[in-house]
Protein backbone atom coordinates (compact mmCIF):
# COMPACT_ATOMS: atom_id res chain seq x y z
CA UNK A 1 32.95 -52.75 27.70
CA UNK A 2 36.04 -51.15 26.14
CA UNK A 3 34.24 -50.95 22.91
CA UNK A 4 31.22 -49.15 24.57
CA UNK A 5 33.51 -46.87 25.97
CA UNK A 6 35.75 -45.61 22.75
CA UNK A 7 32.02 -45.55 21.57
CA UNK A 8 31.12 -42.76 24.28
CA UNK A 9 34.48 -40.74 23.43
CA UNK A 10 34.10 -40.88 20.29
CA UNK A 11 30.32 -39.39 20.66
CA UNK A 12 31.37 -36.63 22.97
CA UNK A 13 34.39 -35.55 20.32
CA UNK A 14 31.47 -35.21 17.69
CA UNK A 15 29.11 -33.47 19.99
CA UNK A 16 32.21 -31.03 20.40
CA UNK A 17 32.46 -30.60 16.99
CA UNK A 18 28.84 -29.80 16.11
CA UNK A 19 29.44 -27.54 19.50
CA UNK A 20 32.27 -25.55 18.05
CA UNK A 21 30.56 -25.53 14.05
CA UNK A 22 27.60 -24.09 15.64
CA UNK A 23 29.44 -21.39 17.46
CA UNK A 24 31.53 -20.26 14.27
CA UNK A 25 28.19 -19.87 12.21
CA UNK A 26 26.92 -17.81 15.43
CA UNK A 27 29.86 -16.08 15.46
CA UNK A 28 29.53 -15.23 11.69
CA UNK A 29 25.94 -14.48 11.55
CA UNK A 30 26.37 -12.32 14.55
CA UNK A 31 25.09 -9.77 12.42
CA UNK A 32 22.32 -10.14 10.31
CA UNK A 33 22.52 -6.36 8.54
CA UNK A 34 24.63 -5.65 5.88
CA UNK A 35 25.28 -2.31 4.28
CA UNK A 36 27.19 -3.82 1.41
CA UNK A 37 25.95 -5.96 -1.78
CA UNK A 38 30.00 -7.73 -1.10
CA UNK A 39 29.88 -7.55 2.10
CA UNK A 40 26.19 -9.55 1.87
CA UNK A 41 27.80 -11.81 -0.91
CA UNK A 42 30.69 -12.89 1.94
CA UNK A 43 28.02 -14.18 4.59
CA UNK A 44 24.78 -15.16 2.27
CA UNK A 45 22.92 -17.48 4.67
CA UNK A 46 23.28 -15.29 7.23
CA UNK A 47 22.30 -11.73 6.26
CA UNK A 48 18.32 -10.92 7.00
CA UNK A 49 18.84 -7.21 5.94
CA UNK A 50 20.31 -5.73 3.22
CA UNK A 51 19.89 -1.01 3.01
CA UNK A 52 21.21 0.20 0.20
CA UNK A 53 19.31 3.29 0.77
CA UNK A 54 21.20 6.39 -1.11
CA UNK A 55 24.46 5.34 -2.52
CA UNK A 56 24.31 6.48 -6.10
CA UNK A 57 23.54 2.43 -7.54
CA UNK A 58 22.19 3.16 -11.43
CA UNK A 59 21.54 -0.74 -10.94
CA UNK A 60 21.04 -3.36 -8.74
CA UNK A 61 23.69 -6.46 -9.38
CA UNK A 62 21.50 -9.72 -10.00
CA UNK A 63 23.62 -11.24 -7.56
CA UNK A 64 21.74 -9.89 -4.98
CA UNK A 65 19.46 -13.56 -5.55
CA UNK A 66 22.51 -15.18 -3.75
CA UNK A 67 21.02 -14.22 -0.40
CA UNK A 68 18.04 -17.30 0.62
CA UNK A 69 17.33 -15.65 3.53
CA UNK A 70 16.93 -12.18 2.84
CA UNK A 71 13.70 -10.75 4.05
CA UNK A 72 14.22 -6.62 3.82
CA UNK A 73 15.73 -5.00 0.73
CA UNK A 74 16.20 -0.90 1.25
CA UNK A 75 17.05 -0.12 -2.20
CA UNK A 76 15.37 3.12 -2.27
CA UNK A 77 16.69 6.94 -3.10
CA UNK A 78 18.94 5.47 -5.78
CA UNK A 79 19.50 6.04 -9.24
CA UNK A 80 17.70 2.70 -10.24
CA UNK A 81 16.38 2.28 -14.00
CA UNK A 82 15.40 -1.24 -13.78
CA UNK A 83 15.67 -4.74 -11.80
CA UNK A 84 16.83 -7.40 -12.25
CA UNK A 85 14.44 -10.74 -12.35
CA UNK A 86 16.35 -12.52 -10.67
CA UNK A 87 15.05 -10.05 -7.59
CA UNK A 88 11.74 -12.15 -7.73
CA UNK A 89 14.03 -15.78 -6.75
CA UNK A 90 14.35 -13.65 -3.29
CA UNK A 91 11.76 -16.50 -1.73
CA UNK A 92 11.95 -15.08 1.87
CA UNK A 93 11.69 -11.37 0.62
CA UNK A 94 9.34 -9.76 3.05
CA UNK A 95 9.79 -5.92 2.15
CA UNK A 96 10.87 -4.09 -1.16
CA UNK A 97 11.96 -0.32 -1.23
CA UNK A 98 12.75 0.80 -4.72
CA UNK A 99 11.02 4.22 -4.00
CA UNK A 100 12.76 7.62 -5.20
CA UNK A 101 14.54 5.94 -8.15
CA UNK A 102 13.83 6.11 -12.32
CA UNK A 103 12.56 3.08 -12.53
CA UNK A 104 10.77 2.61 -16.37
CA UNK A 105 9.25 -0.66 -15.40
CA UNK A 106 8.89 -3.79 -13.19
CA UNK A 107 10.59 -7.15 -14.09
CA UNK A 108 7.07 -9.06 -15.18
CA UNK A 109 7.46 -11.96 -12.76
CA UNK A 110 6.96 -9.68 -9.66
CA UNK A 111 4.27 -11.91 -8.61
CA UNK A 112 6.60 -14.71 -7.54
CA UNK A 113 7.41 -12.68 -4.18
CA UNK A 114 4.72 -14.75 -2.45
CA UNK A 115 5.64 -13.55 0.86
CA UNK A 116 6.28 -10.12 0.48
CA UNK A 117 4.18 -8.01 2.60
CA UNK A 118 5.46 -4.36 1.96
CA UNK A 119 6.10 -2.83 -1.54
CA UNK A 120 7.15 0.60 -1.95
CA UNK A 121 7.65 1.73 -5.88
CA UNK A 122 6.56 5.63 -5.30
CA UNK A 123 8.06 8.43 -6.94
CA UNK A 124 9.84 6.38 -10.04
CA UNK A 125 8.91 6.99 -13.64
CA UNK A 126 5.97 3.61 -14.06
CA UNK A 127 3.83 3.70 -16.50
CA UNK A 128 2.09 0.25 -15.45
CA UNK A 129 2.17 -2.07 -13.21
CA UNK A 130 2.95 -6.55 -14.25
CA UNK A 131 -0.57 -8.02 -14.19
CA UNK A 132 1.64 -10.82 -11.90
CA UNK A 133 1.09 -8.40 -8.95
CA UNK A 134 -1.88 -10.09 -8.34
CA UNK A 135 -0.04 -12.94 -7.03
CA UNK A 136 1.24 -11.08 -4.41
CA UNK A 137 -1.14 -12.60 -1.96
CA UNK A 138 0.86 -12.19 1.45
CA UNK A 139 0.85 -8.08 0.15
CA UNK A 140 -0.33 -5.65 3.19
CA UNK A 141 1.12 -2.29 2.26
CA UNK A 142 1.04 -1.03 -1.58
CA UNK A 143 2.81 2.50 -2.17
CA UNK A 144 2.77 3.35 -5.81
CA UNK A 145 2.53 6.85 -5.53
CA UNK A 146 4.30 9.60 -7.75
CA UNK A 147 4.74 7.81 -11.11
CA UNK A 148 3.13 8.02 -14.53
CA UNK A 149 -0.12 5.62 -14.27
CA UNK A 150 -2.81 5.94 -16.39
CA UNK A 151 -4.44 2.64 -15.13
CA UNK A 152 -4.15 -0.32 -12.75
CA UNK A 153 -4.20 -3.59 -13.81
CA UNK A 154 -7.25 -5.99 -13.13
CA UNK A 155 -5.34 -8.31 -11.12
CA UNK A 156 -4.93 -5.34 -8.81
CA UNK A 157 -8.53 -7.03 -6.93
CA UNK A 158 -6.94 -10.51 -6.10
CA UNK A 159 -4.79 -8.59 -3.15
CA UNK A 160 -7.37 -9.79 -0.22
CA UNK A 161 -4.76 -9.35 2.06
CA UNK A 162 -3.92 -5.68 1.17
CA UNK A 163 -4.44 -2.81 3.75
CA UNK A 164 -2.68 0.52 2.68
CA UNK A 165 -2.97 1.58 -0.91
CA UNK A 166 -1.34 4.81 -2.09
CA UNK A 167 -1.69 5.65 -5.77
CA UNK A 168 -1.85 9.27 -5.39
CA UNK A 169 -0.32 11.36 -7.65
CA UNK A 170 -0.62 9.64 -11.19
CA UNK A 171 -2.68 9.92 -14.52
CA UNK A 172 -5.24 7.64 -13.38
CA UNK A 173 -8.21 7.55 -15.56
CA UNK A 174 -10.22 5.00 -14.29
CA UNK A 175 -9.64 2.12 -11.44
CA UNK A 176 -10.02 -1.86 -12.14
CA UNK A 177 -13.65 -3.16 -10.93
CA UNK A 178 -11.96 -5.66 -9.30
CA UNK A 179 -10.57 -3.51 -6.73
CA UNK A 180 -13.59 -4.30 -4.66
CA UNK A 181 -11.76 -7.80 -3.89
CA UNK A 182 -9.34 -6.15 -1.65
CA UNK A 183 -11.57 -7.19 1.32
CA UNK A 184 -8.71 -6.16 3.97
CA UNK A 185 -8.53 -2.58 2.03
CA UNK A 186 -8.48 0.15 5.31
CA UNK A 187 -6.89 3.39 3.75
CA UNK A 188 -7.20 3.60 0.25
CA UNK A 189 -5.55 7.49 -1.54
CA UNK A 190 -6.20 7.79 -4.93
CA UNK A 191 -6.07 11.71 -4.93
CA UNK A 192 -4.75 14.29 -7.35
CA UNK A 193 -5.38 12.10 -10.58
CA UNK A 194 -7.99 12.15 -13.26
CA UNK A 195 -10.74 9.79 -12.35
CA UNK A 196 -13.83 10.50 -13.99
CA UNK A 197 -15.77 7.63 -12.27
CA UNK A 198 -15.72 5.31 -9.00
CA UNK A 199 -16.41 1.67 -9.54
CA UNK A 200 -19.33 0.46 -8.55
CA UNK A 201 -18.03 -2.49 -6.62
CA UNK A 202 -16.35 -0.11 -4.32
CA UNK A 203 -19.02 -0.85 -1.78
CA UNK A 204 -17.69 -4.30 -1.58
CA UNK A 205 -14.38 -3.00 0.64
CA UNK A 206 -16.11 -2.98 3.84
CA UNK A 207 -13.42 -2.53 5.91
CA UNK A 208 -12.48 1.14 4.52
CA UNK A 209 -11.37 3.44 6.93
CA UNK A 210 -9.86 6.21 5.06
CA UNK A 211 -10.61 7.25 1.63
CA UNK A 212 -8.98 9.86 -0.27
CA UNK A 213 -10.32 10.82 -3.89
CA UNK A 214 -9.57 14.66 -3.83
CA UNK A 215 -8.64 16.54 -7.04
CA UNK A 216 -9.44 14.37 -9.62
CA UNK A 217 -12.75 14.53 -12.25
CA UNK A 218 -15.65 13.27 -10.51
CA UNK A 219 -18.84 14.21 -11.36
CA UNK A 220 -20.74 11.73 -9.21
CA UNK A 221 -20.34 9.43 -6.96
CA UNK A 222 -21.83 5.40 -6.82
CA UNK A 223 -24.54 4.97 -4.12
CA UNK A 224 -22.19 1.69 -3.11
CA UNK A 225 -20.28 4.17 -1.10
CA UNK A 226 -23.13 3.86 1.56
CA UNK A 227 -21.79 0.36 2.26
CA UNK A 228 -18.35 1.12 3.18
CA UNK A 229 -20.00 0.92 6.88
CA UNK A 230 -16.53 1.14 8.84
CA UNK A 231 -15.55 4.53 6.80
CA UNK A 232 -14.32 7.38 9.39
CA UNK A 233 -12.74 9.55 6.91
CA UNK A 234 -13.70 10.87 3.47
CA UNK A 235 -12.00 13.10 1.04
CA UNK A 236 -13.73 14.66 -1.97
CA UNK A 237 -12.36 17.74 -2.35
CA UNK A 238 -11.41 19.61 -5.61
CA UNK A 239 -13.79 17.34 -7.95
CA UNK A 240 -16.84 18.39 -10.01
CA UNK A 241 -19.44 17.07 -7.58
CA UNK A 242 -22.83 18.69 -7.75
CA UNK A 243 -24.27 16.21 -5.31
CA UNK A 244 -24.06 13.83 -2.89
CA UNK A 245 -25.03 10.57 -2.87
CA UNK A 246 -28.33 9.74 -0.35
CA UNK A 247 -26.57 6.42 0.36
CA UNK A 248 -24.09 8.29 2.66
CA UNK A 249 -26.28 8.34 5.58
CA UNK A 250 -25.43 4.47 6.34
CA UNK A 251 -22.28 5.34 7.08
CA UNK A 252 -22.93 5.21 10.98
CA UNK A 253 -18.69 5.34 11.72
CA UNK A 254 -18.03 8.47 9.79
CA UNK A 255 -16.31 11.33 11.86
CA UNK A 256 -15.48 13.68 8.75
CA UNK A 257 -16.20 14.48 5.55
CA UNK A 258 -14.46 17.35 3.42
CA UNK A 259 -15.44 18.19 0.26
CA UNK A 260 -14.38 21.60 -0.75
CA UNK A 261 -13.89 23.38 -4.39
CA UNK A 262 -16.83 21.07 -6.06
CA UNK A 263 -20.23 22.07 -7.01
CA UNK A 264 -23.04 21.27 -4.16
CA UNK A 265 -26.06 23.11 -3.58
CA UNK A 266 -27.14 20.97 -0.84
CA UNK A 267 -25.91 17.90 1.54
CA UNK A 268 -28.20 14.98 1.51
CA UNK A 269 -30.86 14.84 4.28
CA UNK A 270 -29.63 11.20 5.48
CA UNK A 271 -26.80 13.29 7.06
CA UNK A 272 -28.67 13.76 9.70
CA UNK A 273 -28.24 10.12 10.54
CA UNK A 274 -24.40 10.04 10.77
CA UNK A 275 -24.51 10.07 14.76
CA UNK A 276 -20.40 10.27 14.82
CA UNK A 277 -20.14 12.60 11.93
CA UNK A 278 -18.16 15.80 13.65
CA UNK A 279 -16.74 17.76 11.22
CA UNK A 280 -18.30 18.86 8.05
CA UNK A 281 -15.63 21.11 5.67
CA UNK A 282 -17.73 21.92 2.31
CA UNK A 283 -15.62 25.13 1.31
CA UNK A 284 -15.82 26.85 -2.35
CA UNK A 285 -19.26 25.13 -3.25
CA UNK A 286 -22.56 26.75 -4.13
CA UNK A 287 -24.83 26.83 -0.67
CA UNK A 288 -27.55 28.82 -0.03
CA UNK A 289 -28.11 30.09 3.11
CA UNK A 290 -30.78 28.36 3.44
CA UNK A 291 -28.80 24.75 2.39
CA UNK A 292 -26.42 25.80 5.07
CA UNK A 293 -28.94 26.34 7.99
CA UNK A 294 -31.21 23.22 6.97
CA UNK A 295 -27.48 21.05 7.31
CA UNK A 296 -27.10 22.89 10.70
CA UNK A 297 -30.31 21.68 11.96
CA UNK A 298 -29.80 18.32 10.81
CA UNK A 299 -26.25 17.70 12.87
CA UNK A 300 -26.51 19.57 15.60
CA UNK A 301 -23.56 18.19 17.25
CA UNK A 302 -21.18 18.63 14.11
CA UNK A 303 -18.79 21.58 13.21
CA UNK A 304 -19.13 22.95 9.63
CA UNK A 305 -16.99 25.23 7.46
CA UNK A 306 -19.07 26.46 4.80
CA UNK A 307 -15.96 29.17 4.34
């Protein structure tokens, strides 16, 4: 009997001590931010969130793959050249921004982030992108915006998770065929670069919502488009466009296209199947009245600007 009972005692002193552990590691994880690579460094199993948004860093201490738990890295409006690889050990990394820095290039074995879901990299100095991105397959939101690409890598299409893609403002010449893998793909802007050509396989990214190919060198268009059936937006503005494909009349969810500064004569008669279609901004092109009257007739219930 007196045995059980030192036995009891003895299991309610441990109990207190797991009680009172457990309420210093509360007490010291109380916070989960930190504003501070040291500060960060003092409490690594605890912090979730580390912003180094804007303090002058010309680089990021390698260090910073002490913290297990990390999930959110701010990083961005910095002074950042390059990272280190030992970024990619962050294992519960769920968001990277390194945008507004002079970042030259990406540490190759990017890809190992398999749970990061957000990566912002715009306005750096890139000139490509590690084909290892492709193994980012828990990516949702791509922002490479701003930087000096001349092309994507292939890999780019094995992203079947990805949503937002912003590659705007580059050199682009030409995009991967395999970016018709990106099955999720909902707002894709690839405006204000130098594409001379769509891929074909675009039709493949059926779940397209936006897309954004303004002010870059296209001459045509691929009649894949027509199977982007859930497109509501489309941008084609300041190309070299002298027509439009006919395959743009199966695009029963479009609400507006624009297409100003190109070269069109006419708008293809299946646009008078594009029920939703509402606004219809073709400025700077080459209508007759005529074109402009026959488009009229066709949508009735749309809103044009012809100037």
């Amino acid at each position: 009997m007196r045995v059980r009972f030192f036995f009891l005692i003895g299991l309610c002193v441990a109990l207190q001590a797991v009680a009172l552990q457990s309420n210093i590691c509360w007490a010291q994880c109380a916070s989960t931010v930190a504003f501070a690579l040291p500060e960060a460094l003092s409490r690594p199993t605890c912090v979730r969130e580390l912003n180094l948004r804007d303090q002058d860093l010309e680089q990021l201490p390698a260090s910073v793959a002490q913290l297990p738990r990390l999930r959110y890295l701010y990083a961005h409006e910095n002074h950042l050249r390059h990272l280190p690889e030992e970024i990619t050990r962050l294992d519960s990394l769920r968001v990277l921004f390194v945008n507004k820095n002079s970042l030259l290039d990406l540490p190759p074995t990017l890809g190992n982030l398999r749970h990061l879901q957000q990566l912002q990299i715009d306005q750096n100095s890139l000139s490509e992108l590690p084909p290892s991105i492709g193994r980012l397959d828990s990516l949702r939101f791509l922002l490479t915006a701003w930087n000096n690409f001349t092309s994507l890598p292939e890999q780019l299409g094995q992203l079947t998770r990805l949503e937002h893609f912003d590659s705007s403002h580059n050199q682009l010449l030409f995009l991967p065929e395999g970016i018709g893998g990106m099955r999720a793909l909902r707002y894709a802007y690839l405006n204000d670069n130098k594409l001379q050509r769509l891929p074909a396989r675009l039709g493949q990214l059926t779940r397209l919502q936006e897309l954004n190919v303004s002010n870059n060198q296209l001459e045509h268009l691929p009649e894949s488009l027509g199977k982007c059936q859930q497109l509501k937006v489309l941008i084609l503005s300041g190309n070299q466009l002298k027509a439009l494909p006919n395959s743009l009349g199966k695009l029963q969810n479009l609400e507006m296209l624009i297409a100003n500064d190109n070269q069109l004569t006419a708008l293809p008669k299946s646009l008078g199947k594009m029920k939703k279609l509402k606004t219809v901004i073709v400025r700077n092109n080459a209508f007759s009245p005529e074109a402009r009257r026959e488009a009229e007739a066709r949508l009735p219930g749309a809103k044009f600007y012809f100037q």
